[in-house]
PDB file of N, CA and C in Angstrom:
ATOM      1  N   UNK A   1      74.164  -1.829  60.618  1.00  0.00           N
ATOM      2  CA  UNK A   1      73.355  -1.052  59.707  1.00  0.00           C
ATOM      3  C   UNK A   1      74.239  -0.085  58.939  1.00  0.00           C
ATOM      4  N   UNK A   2      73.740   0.266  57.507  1.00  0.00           N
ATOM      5  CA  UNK A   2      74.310   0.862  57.056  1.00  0.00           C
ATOM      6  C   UNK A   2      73.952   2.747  57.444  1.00  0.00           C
ATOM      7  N   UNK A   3      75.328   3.383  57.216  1.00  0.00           N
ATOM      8  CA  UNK A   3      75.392   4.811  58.196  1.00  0.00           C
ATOM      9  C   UNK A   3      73.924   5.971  56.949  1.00  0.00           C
ATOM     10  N   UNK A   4      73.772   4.970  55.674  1.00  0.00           N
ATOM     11  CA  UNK A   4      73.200   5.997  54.540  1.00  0.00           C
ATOM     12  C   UNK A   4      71.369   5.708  54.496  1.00  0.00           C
ATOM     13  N   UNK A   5      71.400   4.484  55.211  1.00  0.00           N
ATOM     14  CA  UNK A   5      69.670   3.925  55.570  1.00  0.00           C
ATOM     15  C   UNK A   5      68.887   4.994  56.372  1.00  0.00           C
ATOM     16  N   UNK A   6      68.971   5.844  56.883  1.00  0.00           N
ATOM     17  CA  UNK A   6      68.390   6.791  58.274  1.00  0.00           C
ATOM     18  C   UNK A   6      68.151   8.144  57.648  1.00  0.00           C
ATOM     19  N   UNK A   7      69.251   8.140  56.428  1.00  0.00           N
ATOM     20  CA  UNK A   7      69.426   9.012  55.482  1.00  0.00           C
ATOM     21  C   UNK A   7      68.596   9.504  54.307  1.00  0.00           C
ATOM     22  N   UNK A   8      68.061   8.606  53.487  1.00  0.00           N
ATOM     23  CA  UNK A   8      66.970   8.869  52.373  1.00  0.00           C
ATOM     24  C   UNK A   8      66.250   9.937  52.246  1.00  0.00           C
ATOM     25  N   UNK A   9      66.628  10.358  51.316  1.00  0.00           N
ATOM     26  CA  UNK A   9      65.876  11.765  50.129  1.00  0.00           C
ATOM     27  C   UNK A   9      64.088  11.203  50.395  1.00  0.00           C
ATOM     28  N   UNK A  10      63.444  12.073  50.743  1.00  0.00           N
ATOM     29  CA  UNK A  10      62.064  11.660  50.654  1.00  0.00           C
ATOM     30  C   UNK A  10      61.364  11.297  49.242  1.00  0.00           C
ATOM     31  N   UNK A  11      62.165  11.680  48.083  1.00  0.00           N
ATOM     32  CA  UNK A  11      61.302  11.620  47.103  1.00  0.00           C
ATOM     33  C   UNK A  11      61.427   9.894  46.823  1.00  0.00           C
ATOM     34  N   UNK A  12      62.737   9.533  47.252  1.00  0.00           N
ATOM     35  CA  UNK A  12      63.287   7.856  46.929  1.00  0.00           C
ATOM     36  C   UNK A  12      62.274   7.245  47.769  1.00  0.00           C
ATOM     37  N   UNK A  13      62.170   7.670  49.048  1.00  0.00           N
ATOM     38  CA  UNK A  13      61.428   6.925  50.149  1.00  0.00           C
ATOM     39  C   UNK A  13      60.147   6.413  49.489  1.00  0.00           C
ATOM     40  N   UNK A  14      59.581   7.452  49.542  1.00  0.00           N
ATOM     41  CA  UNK A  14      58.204   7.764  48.395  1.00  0.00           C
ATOM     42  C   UNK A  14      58.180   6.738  46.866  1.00  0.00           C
ATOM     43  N   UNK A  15      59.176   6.635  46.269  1.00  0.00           N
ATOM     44  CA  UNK A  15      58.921   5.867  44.968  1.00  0.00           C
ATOM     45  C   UNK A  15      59.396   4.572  45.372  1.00  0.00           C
ATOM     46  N   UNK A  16      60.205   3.901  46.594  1.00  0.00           N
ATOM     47  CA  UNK A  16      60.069   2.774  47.062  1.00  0.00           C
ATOM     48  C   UNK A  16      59.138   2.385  47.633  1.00  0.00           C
ATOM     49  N   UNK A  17      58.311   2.962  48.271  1.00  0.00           N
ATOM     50  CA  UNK A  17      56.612   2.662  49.073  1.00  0.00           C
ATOM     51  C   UNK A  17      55.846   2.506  48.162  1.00  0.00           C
ATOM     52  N   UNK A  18      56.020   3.139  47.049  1.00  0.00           N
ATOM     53  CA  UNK A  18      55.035   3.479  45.506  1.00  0.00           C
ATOM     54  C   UNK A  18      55.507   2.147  44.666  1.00  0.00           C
ATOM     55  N   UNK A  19      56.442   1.887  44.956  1.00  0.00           N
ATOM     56  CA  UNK A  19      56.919   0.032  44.097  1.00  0.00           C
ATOM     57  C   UNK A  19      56.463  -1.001  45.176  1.00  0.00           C
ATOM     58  N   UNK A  20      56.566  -0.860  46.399  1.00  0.00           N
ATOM     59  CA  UNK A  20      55.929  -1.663  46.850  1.00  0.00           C
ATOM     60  C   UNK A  20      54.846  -2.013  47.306  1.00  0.00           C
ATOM     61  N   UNK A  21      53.988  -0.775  47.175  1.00  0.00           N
ATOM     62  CA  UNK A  21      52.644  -0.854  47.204  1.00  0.00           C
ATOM     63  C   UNK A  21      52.103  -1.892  45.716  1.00  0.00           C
ATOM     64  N   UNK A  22      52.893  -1.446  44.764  1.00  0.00           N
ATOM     65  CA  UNK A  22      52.120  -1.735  43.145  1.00  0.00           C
ATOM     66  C   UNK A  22      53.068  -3.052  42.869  1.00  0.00           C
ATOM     67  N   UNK A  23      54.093  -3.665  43.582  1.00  0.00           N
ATOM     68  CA  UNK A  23      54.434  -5.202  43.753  1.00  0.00           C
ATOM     69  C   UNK A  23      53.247  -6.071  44.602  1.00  0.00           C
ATOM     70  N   UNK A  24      53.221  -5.487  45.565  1.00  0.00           N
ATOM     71  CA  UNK A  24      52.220  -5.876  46.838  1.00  0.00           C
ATOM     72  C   UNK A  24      50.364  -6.542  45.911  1.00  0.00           C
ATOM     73  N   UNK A  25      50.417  -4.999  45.310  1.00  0.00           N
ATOM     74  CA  UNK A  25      48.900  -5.540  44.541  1.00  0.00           C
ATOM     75  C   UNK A  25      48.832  -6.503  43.332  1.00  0.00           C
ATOM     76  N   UNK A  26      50.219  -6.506  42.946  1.00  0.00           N
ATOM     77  CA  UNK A  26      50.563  -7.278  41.619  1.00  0.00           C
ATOM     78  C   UNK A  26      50.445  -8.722  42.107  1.00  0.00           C
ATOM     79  N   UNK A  27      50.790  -8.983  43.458  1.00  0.00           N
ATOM     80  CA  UNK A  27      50.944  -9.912  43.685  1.00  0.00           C
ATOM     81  C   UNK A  27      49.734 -10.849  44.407  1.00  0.00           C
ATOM     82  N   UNK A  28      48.619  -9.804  45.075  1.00  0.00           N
ATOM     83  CA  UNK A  28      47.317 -10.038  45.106  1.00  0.00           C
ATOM     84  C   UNK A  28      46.727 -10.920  44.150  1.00  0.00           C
ATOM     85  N   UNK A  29      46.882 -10.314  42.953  1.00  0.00           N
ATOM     86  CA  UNK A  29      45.999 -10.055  41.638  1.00  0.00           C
ATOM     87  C   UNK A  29      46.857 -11.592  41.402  1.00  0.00           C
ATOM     88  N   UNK A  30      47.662 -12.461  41.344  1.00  0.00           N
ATOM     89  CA  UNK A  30      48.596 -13.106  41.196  1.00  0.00           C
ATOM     90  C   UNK A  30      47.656 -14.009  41.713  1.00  0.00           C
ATOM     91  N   UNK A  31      47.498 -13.803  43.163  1.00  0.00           N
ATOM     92  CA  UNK A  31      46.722 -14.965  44.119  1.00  0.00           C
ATOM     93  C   UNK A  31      45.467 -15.799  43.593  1.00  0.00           C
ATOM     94  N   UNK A  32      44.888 -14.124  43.373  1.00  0.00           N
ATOM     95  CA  UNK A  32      43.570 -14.359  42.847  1.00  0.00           C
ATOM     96  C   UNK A  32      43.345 -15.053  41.752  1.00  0.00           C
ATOM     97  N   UNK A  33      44.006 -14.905  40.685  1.00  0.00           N
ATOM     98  CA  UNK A  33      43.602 -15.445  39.541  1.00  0.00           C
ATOM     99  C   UNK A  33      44.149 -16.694  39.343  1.00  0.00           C
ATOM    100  N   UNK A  34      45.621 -17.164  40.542  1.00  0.00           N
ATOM    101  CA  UNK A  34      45.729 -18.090  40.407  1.00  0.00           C
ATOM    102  C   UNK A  34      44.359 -19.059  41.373  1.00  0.00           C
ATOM    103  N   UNK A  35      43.720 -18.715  42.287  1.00  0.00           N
ATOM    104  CA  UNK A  35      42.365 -19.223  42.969  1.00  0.00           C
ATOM    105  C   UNK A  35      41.612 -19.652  42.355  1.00  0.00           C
ATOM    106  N   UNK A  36      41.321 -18.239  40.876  1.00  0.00           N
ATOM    107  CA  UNK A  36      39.953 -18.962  40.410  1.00  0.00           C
ATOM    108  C   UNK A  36      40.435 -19.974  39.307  1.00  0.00           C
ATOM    109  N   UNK A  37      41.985 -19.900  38.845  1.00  0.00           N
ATOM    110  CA  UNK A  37      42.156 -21.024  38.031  1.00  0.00           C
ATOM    111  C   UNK A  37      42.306 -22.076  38.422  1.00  0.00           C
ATOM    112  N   UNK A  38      42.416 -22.197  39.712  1.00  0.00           N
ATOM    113  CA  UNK A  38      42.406 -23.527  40.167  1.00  0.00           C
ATOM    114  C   UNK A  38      41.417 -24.196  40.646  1.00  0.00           C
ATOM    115  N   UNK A  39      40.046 -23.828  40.954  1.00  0.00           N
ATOM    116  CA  UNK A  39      39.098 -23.874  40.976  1.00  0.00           C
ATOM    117  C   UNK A  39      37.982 -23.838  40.215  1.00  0.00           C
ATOM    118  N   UNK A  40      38.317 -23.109  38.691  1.00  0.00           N
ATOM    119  CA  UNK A  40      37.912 -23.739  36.857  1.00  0.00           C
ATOM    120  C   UNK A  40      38.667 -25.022  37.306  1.00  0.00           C
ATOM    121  N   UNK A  41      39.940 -25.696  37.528  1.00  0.00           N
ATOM    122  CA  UNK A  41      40.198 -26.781  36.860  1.00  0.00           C
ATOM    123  C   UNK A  41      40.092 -27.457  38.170  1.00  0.00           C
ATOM    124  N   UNK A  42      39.553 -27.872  39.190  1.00  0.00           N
ATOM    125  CA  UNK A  42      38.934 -28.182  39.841  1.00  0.00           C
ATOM    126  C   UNK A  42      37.656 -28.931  39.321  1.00  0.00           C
ATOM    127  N   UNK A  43      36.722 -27.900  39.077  1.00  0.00           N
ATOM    128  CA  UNK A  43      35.555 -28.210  38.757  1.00  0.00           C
ATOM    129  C   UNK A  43      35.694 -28.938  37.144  1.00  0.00           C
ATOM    130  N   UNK A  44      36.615 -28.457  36.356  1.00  0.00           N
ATOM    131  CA  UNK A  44      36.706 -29.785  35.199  1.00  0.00           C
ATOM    132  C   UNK A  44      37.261 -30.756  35.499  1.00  0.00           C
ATOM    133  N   UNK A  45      38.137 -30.922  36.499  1.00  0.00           N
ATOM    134  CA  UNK A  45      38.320 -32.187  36.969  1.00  0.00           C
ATOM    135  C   UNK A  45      37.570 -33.252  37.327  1.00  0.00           C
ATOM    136  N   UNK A  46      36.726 -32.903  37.720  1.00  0.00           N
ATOM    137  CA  UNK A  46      35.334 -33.243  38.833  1.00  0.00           C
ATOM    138  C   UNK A  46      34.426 -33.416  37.450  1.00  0.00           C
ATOM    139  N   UNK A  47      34.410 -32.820  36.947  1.00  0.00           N
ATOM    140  CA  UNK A  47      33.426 -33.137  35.270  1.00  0.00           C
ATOM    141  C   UNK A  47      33.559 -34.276  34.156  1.00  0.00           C
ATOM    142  N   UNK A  48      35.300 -34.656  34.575  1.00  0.00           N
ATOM    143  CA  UNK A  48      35.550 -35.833  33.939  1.00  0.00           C
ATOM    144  C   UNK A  48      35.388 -37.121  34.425  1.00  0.00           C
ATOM    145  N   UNK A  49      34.833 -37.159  35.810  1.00  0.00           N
ATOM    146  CA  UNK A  49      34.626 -38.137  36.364  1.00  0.00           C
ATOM    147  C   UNK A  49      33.183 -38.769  36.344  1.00  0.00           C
ATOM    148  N   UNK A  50      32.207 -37.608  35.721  1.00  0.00           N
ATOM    149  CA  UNK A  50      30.970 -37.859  35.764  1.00  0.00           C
ATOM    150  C   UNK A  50      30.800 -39.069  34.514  1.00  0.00           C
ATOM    151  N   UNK A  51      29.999 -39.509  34.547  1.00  0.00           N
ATOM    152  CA  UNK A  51      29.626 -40.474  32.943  1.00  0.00           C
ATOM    153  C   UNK A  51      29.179 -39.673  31.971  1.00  0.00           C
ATOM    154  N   UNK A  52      29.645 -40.563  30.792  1.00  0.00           N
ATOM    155  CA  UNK A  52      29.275 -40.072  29.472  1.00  0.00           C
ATOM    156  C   UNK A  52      27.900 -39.373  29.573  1.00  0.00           C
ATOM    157  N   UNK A  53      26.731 -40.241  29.480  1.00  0.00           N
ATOM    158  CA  UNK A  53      25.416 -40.078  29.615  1.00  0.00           C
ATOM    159  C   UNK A  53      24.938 -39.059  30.202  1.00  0.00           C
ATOM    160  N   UNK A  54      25.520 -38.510  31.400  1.00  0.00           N
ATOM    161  CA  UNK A  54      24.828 -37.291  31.972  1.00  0.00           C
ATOM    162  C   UNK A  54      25.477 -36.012  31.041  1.00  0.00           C
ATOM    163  N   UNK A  55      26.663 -36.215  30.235  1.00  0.00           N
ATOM    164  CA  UNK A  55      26.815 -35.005  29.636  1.00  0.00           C
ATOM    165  C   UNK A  55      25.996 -34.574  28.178  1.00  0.00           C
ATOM    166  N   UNK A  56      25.332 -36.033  28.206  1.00  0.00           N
ATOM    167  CA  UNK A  56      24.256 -36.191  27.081  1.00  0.00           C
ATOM    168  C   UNK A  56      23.229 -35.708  27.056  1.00  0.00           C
ATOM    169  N   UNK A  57      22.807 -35.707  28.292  1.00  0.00           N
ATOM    170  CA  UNK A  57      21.559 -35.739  28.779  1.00  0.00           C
ATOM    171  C   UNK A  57      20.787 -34.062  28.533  1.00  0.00           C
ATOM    172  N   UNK A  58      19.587 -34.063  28.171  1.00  0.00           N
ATOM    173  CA  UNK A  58      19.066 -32.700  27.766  1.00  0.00           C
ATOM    174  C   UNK A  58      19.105 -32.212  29.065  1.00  0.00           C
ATOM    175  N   UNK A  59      19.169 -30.725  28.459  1.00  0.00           N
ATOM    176  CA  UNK A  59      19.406 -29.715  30.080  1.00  0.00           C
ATOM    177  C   UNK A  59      18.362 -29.316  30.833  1.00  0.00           C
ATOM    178  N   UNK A  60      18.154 -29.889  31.813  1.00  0.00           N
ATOM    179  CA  UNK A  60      16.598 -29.950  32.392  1.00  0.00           C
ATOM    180  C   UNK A  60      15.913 -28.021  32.542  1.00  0.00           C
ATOM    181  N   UNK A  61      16.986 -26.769  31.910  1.00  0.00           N
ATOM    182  CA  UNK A  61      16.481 -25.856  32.317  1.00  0.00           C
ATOM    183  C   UNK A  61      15.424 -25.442  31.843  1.00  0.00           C
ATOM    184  N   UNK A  62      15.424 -26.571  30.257  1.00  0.00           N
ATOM    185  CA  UNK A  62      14.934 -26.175  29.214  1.00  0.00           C
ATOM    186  C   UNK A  62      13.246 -26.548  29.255  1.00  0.00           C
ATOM    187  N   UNK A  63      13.227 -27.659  30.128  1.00  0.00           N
ATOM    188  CA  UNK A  63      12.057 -28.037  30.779  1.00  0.00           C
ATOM    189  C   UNK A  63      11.303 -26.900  31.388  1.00  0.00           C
ATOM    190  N   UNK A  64      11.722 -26.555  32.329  1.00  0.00           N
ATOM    191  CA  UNK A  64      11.055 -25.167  32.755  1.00  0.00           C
ATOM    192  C   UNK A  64      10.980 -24.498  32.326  1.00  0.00           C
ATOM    193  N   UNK A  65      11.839 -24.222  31.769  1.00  0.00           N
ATOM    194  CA  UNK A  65      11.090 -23.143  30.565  1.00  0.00           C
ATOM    195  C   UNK A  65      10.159 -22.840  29.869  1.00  0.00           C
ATOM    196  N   UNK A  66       9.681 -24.436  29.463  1.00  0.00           N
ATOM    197  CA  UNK A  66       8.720 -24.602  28.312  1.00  0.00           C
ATOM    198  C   UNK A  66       7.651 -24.780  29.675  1.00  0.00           C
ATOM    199  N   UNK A  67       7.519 -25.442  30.732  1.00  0.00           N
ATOM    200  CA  UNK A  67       6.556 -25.091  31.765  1.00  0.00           C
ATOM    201  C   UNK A  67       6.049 -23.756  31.761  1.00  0.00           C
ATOM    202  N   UNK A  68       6.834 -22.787  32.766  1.00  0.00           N
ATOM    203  CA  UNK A  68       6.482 -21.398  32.692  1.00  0.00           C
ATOM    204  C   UNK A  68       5.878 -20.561  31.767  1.00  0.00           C
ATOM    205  N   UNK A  69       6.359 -21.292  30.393  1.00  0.00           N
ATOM    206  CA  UNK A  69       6.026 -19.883  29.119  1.00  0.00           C
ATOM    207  C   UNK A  69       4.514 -20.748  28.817  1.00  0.00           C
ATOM    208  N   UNK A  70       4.211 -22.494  29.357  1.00  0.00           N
ATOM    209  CA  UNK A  70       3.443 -22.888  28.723  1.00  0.00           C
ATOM    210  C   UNK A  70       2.020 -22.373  29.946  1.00  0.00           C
ATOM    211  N   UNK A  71       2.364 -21.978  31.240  1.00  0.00           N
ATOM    212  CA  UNK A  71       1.719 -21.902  32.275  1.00  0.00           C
ATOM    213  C   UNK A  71       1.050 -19.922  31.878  1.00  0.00           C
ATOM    214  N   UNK A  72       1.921 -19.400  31.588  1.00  0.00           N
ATOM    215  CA  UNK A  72       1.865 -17.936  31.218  1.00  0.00           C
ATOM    216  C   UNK A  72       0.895 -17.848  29.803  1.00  0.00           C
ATOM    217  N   UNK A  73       0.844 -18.651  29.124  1.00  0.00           N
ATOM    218  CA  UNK A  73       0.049 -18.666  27.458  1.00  0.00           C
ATOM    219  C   UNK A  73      -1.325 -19.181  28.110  1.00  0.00           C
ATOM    220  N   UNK A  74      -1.653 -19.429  29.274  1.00  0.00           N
ATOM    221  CA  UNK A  74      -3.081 -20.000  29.471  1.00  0.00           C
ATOM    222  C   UNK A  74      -3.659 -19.015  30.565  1.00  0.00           C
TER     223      UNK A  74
END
């Protein structure tokens, strides 16, 4: 070991804990966003496999919709 390691000025100590705290979270944030990007392209992956036709297909939310608002007008 070196004789100057045991040694450190507290203020250094302090702004090395303070870089590695804010590497540490940088690198979180790193994880994460690499997660959810891989999991967007995941799920478009998985989207190209479906058939043409279902991406055609009207969006059934729209159905209910017109149910509910038509169930609510009577």
């Amino acid at each position: 070991m070196s004789d100057g390691y045991f040694n450190e000025k507290p203020g250094r100590a302090l702004r090395s804990w303070a870089l590695y705290q804010m590497l540490a979270g940088a690198g979180w944030g790193l994880v994460f966003t690499v997660a959810i990007a891989a999991f967007g392209l995941a799920l478009w992956g998985v989207s190209l496999l479906l058939p043409e036709e279902s991406k055609q297909a009207p969006s059934p939310y729209n159905s209910s919709i017109e149910i509910v608002q038509h169930v609510a007008t009577v």
